[in-house]
N, C-alpha and C. Protein backbone atom coordinates (compact mmCIF):
# COMPACT_ATOMS: atom_id res chain seq x y z
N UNK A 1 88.33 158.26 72.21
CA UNK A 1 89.39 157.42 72.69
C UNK A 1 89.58 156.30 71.68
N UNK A 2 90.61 155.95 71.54
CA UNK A 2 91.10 154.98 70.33
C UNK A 2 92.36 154.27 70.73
N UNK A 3 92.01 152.74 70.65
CA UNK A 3 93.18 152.31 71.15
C UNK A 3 93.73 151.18 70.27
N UNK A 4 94.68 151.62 69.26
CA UNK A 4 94.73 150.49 67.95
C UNK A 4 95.70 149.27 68.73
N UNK A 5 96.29 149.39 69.93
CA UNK A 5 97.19 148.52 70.66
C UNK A 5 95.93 148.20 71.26
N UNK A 6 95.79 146.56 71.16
CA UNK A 6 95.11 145.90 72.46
C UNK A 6 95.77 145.84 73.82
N UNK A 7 97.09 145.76 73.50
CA UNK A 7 97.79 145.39 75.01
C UNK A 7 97.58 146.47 75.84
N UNK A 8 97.93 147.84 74.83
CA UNK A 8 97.91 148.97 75.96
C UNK A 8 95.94 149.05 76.57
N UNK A 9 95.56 149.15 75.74
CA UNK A 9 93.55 149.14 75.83
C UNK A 9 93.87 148.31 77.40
N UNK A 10 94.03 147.29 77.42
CA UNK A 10 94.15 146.32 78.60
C UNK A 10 94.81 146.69 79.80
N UNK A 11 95.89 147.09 79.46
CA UNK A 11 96.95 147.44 80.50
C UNK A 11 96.12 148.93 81.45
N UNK A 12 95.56 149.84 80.05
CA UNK A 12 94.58 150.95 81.11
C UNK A 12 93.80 150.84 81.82
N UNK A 13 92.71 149.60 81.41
CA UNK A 13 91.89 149.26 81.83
C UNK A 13 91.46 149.07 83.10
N UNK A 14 92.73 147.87 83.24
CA UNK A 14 93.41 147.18 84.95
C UNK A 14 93.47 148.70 85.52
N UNK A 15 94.48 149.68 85.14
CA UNK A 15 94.27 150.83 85.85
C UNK A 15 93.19 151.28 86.44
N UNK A 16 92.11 151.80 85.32
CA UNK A 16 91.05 152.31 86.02
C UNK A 16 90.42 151.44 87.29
N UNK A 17 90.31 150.08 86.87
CA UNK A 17 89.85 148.79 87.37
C UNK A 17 90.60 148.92 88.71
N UNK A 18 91.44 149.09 89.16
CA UNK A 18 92.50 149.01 90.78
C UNK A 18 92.46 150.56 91.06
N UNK A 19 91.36 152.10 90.52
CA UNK A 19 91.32 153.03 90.66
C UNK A 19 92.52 153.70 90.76
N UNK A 20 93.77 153.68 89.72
CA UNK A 20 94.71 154.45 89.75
C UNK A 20 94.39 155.28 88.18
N UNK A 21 95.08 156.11 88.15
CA UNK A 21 95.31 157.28 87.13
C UNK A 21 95.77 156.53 85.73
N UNK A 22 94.79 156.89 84.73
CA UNK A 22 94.84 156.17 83.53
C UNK A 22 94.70 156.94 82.18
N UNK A 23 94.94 156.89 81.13
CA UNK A 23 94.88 157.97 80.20
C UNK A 23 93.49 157.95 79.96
N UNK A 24 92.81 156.69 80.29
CA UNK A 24 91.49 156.59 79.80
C UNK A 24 90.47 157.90 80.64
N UNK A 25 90.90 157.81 81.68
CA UNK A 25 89.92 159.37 82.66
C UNK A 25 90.63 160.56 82.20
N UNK A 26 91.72 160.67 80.94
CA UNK A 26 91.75 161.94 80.52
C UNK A 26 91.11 161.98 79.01
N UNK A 27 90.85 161.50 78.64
CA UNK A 27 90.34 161.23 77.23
C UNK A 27 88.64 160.69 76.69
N UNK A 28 88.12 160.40 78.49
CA UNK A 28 86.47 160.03 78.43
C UNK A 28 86.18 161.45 78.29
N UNK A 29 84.83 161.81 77.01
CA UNK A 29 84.48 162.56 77.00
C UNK A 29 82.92 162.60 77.17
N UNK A 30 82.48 161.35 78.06
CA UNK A 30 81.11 161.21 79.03
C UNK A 30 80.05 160.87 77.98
N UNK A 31 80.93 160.10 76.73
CA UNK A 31 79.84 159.84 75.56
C UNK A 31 78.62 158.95 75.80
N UNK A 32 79.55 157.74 76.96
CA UNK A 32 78.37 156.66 77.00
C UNK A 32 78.43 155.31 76.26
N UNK A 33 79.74 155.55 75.11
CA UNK A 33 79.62 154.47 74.16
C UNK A 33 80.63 153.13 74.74
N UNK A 34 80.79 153.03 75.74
CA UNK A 34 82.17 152.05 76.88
C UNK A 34 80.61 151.51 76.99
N UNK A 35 79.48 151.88 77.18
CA UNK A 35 78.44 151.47 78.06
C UNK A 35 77.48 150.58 77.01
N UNK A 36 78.04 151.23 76.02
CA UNK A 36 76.63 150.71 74.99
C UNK A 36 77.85 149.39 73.87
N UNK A 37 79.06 149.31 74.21
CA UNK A 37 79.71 148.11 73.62
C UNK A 37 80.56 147.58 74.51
N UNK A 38 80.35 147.48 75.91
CA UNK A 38 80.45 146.37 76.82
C UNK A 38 79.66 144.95 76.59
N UNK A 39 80.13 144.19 76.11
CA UNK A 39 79.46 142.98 76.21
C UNK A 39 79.43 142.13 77.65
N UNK A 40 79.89 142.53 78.38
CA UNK A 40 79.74 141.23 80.02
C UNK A 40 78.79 142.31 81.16
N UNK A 41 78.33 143.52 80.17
CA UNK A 41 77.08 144.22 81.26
C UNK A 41 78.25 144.89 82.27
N UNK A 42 79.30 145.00 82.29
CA UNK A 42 79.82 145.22 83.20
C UNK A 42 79.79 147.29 84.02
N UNK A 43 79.42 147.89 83.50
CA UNK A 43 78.83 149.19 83.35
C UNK A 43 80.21 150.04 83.51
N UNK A 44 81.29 150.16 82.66
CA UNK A 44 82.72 151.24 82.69
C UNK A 44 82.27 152.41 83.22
N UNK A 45 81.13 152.82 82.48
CA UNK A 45 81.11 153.94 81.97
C UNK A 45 80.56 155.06 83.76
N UNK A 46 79.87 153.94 84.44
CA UNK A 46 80.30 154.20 85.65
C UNK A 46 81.24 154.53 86.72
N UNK A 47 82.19 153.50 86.23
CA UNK A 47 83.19 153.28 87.25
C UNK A 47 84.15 155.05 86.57
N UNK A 48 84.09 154.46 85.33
CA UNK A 48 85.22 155.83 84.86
C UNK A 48 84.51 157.19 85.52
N UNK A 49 83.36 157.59 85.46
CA UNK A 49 83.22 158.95 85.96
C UNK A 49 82.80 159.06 87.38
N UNK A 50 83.23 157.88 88.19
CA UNK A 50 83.51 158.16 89.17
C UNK A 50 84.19 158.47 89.77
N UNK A 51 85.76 157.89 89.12
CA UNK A 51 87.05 157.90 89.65
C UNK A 51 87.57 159.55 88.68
N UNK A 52 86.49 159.91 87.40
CA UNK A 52 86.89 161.34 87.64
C UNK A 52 86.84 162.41 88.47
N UNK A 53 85.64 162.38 88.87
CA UNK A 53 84.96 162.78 90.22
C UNK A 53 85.85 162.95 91.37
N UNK A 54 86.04 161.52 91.99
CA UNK A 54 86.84 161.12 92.86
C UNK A 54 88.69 162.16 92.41
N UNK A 55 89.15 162.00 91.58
CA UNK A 55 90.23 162.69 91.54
C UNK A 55 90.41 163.73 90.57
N UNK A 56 89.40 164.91 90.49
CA UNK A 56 88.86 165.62 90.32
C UNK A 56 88.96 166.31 88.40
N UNK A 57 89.28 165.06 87.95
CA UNK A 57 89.54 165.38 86.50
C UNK A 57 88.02 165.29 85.88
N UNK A 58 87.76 166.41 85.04
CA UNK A 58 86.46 166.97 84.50
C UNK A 58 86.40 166.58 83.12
N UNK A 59 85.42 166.23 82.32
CA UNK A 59 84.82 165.90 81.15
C UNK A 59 85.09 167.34 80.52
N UNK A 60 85.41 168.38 81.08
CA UNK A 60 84.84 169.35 79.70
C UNK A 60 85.58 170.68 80.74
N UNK A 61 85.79 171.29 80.55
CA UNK A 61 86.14 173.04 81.03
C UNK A 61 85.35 173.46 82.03
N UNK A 62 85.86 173.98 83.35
CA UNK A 62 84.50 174.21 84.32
C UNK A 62 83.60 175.11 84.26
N UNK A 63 84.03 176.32 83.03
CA UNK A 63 82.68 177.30 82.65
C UNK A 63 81.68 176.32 81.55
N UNK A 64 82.03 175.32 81.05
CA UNK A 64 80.97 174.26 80.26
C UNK A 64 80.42 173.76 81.18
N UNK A 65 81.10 173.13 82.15
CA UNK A 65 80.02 172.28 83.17
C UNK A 65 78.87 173.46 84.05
N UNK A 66 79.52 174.86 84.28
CA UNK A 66 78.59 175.56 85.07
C UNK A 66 77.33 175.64 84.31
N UNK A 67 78.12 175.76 82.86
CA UNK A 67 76.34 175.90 82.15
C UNK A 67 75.81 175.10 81.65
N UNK A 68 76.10 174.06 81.85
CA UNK A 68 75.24 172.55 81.44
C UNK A 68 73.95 172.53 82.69
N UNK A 69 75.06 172.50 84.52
CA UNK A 69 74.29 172.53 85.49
C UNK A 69 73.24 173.53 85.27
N UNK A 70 73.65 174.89 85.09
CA UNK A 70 72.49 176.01 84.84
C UNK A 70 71.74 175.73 83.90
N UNK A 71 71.64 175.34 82.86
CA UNK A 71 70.70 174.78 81.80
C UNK A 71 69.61 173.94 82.54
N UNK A 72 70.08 172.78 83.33
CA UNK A 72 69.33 171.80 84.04
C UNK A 72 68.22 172.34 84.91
N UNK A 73 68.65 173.79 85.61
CA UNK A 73 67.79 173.94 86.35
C UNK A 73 66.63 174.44 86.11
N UNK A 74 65.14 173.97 86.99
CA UNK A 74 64.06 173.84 86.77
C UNK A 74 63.25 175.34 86.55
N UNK A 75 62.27 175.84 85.52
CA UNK A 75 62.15 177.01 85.67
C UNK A 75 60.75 177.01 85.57
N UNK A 76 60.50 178.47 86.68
CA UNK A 76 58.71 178.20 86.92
C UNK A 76 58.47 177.43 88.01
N UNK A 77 57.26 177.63 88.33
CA UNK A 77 56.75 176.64 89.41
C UNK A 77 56.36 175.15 89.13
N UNK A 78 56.06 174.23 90.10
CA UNK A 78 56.08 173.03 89.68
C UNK A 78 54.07 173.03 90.66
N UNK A 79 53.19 172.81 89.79
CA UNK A 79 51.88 172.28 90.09
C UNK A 79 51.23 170.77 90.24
N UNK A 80 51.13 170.27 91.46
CA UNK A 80 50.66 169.22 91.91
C UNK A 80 49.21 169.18 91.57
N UNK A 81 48.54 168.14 91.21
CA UNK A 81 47.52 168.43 90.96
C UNK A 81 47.15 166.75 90.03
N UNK A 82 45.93 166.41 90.20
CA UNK A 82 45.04 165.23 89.36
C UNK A 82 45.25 165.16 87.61
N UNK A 83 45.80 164.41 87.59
CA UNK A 83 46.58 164.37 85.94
C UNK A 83 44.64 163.57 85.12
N UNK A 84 43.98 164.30 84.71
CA UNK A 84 42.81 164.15 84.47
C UNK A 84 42.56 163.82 82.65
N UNK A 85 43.83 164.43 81.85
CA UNK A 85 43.34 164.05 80.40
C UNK A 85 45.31 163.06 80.38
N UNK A 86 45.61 162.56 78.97
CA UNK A 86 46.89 161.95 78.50
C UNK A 86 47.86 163.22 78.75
N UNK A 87 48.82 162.36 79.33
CA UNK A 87 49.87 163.36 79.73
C UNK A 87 50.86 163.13 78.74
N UNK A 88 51.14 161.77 78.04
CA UNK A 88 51.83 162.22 76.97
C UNK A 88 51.13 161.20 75.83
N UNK A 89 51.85 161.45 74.83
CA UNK A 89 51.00 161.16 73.32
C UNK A 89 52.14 159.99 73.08
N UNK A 90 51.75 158.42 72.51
CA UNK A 90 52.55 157.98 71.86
C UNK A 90 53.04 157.71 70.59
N UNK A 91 52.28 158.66 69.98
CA UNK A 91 52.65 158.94 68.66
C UNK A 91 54.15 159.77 68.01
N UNK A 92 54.87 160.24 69.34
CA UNK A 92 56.16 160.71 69.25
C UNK A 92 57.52 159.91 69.42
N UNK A 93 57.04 158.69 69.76
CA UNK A 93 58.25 157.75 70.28
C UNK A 93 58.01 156.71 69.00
N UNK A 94 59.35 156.33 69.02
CA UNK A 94 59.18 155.46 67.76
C UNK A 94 59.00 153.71 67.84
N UNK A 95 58.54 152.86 67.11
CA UNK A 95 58.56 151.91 67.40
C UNK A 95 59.19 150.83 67.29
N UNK A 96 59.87 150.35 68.59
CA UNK A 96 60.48 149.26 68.22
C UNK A 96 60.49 147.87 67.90
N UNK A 97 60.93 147.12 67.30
CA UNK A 97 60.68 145.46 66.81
C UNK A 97 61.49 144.66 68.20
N UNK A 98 61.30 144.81 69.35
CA UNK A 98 61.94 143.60 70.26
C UNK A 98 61.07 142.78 70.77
């Protein structure tokens, strides 16, 4: 999504914002990046895929979404049981300076 007009960027916005139909819920493609350059915390990236949801406009083709869901699902059994040695290693995550 790219919006070299500020006025229009604004004018959609209010849209989504009063939950009416906006170009912006045809053009989110569920990246996440509304979320990660919001500066007032305000969380878009919520509100927008809700109101896709809500009026049933989809991120992607509904044979992509069937197999995203099917990908997700869990395979094998799941074993309860006393977690007795390191369950994970932190030598795989990287480190940050905050």
């Amino acid at each position: 999504m790219d919006f070299k007009d500020k006025d229009k960027a604004k004018k959609e916005w209010q849209k989504v914002i009063k939950g009416e139909d906006s170009s912006v819920l045809q053009s989110c493609s569920t990246c996440y990046a509304c979320e990660e350059y919001c500066p007032f915390d305000n969380h878009p990236f919520y509100l927008i895929v809700e109101l896709q949801e809500e009026k049933g406009i989809l991120p992607a083709p509904r044979p992509i979404i069937t197999m995203w869901i099917n990908q997700c699902q869990p395979v094998g059994r799941f074993m309860v049981g006393k977690v007795e040695e390191k369950a994970l290693s932190y030598c795989f995550l990287p480190h940050f300076n905050t």
